[in-house]
Structure formats: C-alpha cells, structure tokens
Protein backbone atom coordinates (compact mmCIF):
# COMPACT_ATOMS: atom_id res chain seq x y z
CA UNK A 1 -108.68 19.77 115.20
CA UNK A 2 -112.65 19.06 115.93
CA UNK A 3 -114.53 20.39 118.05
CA UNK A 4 -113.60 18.78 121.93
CA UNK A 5 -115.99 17.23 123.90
CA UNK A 6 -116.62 20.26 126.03
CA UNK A 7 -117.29 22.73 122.91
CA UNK A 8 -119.55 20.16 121.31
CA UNK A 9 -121.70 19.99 124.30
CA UNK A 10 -121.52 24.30 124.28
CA UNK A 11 -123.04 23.75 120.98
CA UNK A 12 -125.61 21.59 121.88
CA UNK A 13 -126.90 23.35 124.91
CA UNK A 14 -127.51 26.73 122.49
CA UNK A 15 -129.46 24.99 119.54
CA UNK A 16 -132.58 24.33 119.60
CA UNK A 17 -133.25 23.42 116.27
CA UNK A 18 -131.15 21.24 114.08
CA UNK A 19 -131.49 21.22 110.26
CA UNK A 20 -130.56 18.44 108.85
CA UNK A 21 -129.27 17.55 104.95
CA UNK A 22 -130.70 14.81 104.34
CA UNK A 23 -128.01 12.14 102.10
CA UNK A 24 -124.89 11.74 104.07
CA UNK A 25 -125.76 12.90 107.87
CA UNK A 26 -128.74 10.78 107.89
CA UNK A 27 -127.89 8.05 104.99
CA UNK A 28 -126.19 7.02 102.36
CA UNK A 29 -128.64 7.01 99.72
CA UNK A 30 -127.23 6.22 97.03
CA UNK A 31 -125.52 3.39 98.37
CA UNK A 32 -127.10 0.66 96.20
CA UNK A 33 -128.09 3.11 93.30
CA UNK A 34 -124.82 5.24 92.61
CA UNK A 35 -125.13 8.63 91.46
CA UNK A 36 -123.67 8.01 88.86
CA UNK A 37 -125.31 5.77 87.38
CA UNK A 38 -128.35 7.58 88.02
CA UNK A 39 -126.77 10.27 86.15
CA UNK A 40 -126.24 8.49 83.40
CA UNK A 41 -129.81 7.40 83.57
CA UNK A 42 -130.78 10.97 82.79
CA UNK A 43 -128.54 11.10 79.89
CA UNK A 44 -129.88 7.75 78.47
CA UNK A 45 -133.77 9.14 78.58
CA UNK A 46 -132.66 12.15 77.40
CA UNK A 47 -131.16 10.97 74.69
CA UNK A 48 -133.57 8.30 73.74
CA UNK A 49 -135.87 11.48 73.30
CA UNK A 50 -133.28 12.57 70.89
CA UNK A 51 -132.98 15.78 73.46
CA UNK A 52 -128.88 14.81 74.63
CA UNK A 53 -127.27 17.60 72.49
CA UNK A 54 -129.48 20.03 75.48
CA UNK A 55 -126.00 19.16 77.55
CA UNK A 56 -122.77 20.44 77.79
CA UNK A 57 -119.82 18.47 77.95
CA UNK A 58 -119.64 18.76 81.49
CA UNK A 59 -123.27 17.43 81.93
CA UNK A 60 -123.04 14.87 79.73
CA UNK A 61 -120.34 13.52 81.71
CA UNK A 62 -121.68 14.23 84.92
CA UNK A 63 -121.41 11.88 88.27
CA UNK A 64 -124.00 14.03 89.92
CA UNK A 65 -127.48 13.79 88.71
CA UNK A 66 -128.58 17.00 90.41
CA UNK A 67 -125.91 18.66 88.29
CA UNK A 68 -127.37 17.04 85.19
CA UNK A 69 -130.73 18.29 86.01
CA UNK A 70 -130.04 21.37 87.34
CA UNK A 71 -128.16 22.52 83.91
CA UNK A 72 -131.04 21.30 82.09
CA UNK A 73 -133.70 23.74 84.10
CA UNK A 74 -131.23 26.81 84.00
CA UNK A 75 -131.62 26.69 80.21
CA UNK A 76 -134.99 25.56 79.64
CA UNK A 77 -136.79 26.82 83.34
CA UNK A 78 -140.53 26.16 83.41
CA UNK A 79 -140.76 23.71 80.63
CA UNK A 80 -142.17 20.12 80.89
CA UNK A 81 -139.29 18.77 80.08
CA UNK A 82 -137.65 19.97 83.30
CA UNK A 83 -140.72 18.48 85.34
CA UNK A 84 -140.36 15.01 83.34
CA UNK A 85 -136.70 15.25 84.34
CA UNK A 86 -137.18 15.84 87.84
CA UNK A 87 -139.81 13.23 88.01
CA UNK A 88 -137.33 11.00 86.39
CA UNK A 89 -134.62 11.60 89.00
CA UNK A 90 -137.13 11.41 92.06
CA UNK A 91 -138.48 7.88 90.61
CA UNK A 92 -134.39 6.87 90.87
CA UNK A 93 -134.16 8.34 94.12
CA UNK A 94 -137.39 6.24 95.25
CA UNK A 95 -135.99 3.13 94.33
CA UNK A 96 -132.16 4.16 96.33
CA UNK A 97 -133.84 5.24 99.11
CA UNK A 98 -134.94 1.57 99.71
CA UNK A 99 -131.74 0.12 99.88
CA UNK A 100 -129.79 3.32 101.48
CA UNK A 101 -127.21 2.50 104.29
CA UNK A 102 -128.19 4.54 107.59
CA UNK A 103 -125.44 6.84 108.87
CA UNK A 104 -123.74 5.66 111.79
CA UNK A 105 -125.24 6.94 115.23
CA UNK A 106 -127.75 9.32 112.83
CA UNK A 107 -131.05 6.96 113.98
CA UNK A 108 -129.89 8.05 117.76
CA UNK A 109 -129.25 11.30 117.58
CA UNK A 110 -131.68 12.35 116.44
CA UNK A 111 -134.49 10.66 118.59
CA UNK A 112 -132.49 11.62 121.29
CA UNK A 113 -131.98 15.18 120.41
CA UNK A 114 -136.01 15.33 120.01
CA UNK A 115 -136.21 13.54 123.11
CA UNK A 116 -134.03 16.87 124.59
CA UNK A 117 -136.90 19.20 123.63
CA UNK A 118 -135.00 20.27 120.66
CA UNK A 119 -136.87 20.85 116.50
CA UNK A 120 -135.55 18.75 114.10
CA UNK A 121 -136.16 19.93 109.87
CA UNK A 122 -134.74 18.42 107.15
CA UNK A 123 -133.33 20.61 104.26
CA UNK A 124 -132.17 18.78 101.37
CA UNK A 125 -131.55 18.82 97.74
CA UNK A 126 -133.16 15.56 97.52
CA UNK A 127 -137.34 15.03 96.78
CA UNK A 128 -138.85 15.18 100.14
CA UNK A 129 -140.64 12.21 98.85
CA UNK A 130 -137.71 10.22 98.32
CA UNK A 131 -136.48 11.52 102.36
CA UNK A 132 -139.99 10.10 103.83
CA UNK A 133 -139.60 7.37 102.07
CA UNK A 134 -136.15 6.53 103.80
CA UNK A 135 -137.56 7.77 106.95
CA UNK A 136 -140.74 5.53 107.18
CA UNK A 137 -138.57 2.74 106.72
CA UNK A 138 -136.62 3.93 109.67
CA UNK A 139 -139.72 5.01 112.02
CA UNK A 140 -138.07 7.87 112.11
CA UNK A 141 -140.79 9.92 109.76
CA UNK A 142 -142.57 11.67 113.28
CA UNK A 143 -138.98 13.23 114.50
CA UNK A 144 -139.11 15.68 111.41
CA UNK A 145 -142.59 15.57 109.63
CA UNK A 146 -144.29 18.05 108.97
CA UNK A 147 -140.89 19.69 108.64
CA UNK A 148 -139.39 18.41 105.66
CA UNK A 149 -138.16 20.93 102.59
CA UNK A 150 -137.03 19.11 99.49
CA UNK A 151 -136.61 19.37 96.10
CA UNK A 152 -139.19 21.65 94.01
CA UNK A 153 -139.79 23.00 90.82
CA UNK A 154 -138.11 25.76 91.14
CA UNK A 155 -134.52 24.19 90.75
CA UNK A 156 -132.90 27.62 90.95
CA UNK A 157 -133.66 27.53 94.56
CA UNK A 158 -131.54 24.48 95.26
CA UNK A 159 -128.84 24.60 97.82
CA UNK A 160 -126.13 26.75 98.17
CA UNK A 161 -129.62 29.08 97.90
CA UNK A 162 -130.47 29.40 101.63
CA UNK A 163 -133.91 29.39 100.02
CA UNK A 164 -134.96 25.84 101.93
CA UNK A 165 -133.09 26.76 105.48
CA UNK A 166 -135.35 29.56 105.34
CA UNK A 167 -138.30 27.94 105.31
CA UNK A 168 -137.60 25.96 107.65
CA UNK A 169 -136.78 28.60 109.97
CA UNK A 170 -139.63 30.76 109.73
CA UNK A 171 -141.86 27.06 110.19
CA UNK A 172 -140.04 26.52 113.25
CA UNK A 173 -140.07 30.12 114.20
CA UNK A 174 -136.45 29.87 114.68
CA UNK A 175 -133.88 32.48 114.90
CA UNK A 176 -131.01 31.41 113.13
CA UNK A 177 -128.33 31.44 115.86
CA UNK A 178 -130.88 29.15 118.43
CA UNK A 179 -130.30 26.69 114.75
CA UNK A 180 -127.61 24.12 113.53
CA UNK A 181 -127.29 23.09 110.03
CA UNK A 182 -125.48 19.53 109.88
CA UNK A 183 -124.21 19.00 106.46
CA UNK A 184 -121.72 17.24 103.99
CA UNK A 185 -121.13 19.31 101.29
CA UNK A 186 -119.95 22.99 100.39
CA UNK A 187 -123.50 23.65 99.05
CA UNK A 188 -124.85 22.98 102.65
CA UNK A 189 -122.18 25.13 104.16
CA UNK A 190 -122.51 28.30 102.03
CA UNK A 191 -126.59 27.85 102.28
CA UNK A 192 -126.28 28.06 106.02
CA UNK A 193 -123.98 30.70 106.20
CA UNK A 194 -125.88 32.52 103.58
CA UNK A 195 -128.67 32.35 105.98
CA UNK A 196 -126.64 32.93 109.26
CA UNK A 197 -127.13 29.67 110.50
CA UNK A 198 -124.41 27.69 112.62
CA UNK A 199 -122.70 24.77 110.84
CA UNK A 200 -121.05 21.41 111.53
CA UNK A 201 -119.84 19.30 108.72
CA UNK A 202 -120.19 15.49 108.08
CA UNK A 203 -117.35 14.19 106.44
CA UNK A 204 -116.38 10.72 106.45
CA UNK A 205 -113.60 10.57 104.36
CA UNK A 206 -110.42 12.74 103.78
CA UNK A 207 -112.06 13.90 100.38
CA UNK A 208 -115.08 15.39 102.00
CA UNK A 209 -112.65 16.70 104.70
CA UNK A 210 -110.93 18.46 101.59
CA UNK A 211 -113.78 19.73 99.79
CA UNK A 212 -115.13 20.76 103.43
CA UNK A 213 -111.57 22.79 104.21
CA UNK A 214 -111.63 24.27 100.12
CA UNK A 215 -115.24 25.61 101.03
CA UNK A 216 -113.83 27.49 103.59
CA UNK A 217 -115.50 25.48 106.50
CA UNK A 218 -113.19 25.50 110.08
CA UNK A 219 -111.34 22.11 110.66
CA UNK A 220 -113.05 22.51 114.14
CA UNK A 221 -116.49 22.43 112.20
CA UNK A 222 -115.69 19.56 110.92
CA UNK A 223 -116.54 16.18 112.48
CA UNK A 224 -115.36 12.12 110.83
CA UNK A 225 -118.47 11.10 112.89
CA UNK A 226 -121.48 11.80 114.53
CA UNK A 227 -120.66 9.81 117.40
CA UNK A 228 -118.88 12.60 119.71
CA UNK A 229 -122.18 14.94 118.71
CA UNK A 230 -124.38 12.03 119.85
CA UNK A 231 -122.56 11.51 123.31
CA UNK A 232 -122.88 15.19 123.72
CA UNK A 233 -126.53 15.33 123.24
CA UNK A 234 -126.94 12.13 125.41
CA UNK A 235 -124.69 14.70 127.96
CA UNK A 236 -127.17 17.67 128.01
CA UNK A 237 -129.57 18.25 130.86
C-alpha cells in the first residue's frame, strides 16, 4: 500500500529539493511520436548508411531508442557516428516534445512546490534541449532552469549512473537526504539509490507498478498518481 496522506506530507516537509525525471512524471513525451517508432527511425538511418549490421538482434528490434543508441556508443564510444546518432534521436525528441501530453497534476506541483521554498532539477535521460523545449511550451522553463541535466556525449553516464543526480546535487548544494528523486523507471530508482537519494515512483499502470516492484522499489514508494503528493505539498506550511 502507498504512502498515506500523513507519511506523504512527512516526506514533503524533509525535502527540499526534488529531482525530477523528466518523461513520465512531468509528460508523456512520446505520446504523439512513439518510441518505437523513433527507434525504428534509428535503425532506418542507420541502415540507409549501410551501418545496420553495427546492431545486435536485440537492438535491431528495439522499442526503446535510448537502448538503440546506447548499444551503438558502448561499441563505437567517441566516434561521429555516435554524435550523428544522438543528434538524430534529439531531432525526434524535438519534434515529440511538441505534441507531448502533460502528466496529470505535474504543471501544479511543481509551481507549487517552488512556491513552498523548495529546488526543483530535472535529471533525465532525455536531451535537455528536447525538456526546455516541453517546458517553454508549458511556462514552466523558470521552475527548473538553470537546473536541467540531460543527455550528453558521454552516453555511458546515462541513468541507472547516478552520474546526472549528482550534478544536480552539488548545483543545488544539496545533501542527498534534504532531496527526492520522482521517477518512473528502474533506471531512475537504482540512480537515486546509487546516489543515496530518497525515491518515489510514478507509475501509472500495473506494468510500471511491476517493473517498479521487480526493481526492488517499496509498494509504499510507489504512487498511481501525483495527485495525493500534490495535496500534500498544497498541505505544508
């Protein structure tokens, strides 16, 4: 069972900062552009460079384009082709982020959490291009700039690395129990845990649930929606 009312609000009055993933707590980016189809994407230009055969099975197959690329860079890290490949997949994510669906009660909580005094980051997976993007369309871009850590070149560093959560820590000049990580995935959860970092998880559906519970996150952790953490925030003094 979640988190009750009266633990959620615990948790708010301790954190201070909030990190945020960026696609699922805040939007669903991809909701016009699937991932999958922006996965095959990669595949297509890759192979229309005659460069396919650089996949494995599993890539070549691949729903997640972040998958595609990332077993790309571990085998040929550095190269140009990597940064035309990440370019590629940032130019997709441009285009979803204009037609991304907002998560519900996301645009409120966080103004009002930034209203409460608290720091709000974004750590993400995602280009941070593609995130202010999103966010300008939102007027949301002043709750979290300048503190925004995407994608970079160095793909190894990609969550589950704690590598962005850290960064945004030492910006903020956060400890990491005054922070909360909100996520969706296992990758958030082990980065935050990696860097001792509270989490809650997003999960909107009883698949996320699953993949939540297989990562090992608490079914308390674990919230359907963010509108019990919004009323809590709204409940702080």
């Amino acid at each position: 069972m979640a988190r009750d009312a009266e633990e959620l609000a615990q948790l708010v009055a301790s954190t201070r900062h909030v990190l945020f993933d960026f696609d699922g707590p805040i939007c669903r980016l991809f909701a016009g552009h699937p991932a999958s189809d922006i996965a095959r994407a990669q595949v297509e230009w890759l192979r229309a460079r005659g460069l396919v055969s650089l996949l494995n099975e599993a890539e070549l197959h691949s729903a997640d384009p972040h998958g595609v690329l990332s077993g790309v860079a571990a085998r040929h890290p550095g190269t140009d082709l990597v940064l035309d490949l990440e370019e590629h997949l940032t130019l997709r994510e441009l285009e979803a982020a204009r037609s991304a669906w907002p998560t519900p009660y996301a645009d409120p909580l966080i103004r009002t959490w930034l209203a409460r005094g608290a720091q709000l980051a974004i750590v993400t997976n995602n280009s941070a291009r593609t995130v202010e993007e999103y966010l300008k369309g939102r007027d949301l871009l002043s709750c979290f700039a300048p503190h925004i850590y995407g994608r970079t070149g160095e793909l190894h560093l990609l969550k589950p690395h704690p590598h962005a959560l850290r960064r945004a820590l030492r910006a903020l000049g956060a400890a990491g129990g005054s922070a909360l990580m909100i996520g969706d995935s296992d990758t958030d959860y082990y980065a935050a845990r990696s860097a001792e970092v509270p989490f809650l998880g997003y999960a909107s559906s009883e698949r996320a649930v699953w993949r939540m519970r297989a990562a090992g996150v608490p079914e308390r952790d674990i919230l359907p929606t963010l509108e019990p953490l919004l009323a809590a925030v709204r409940g702080t003094v």
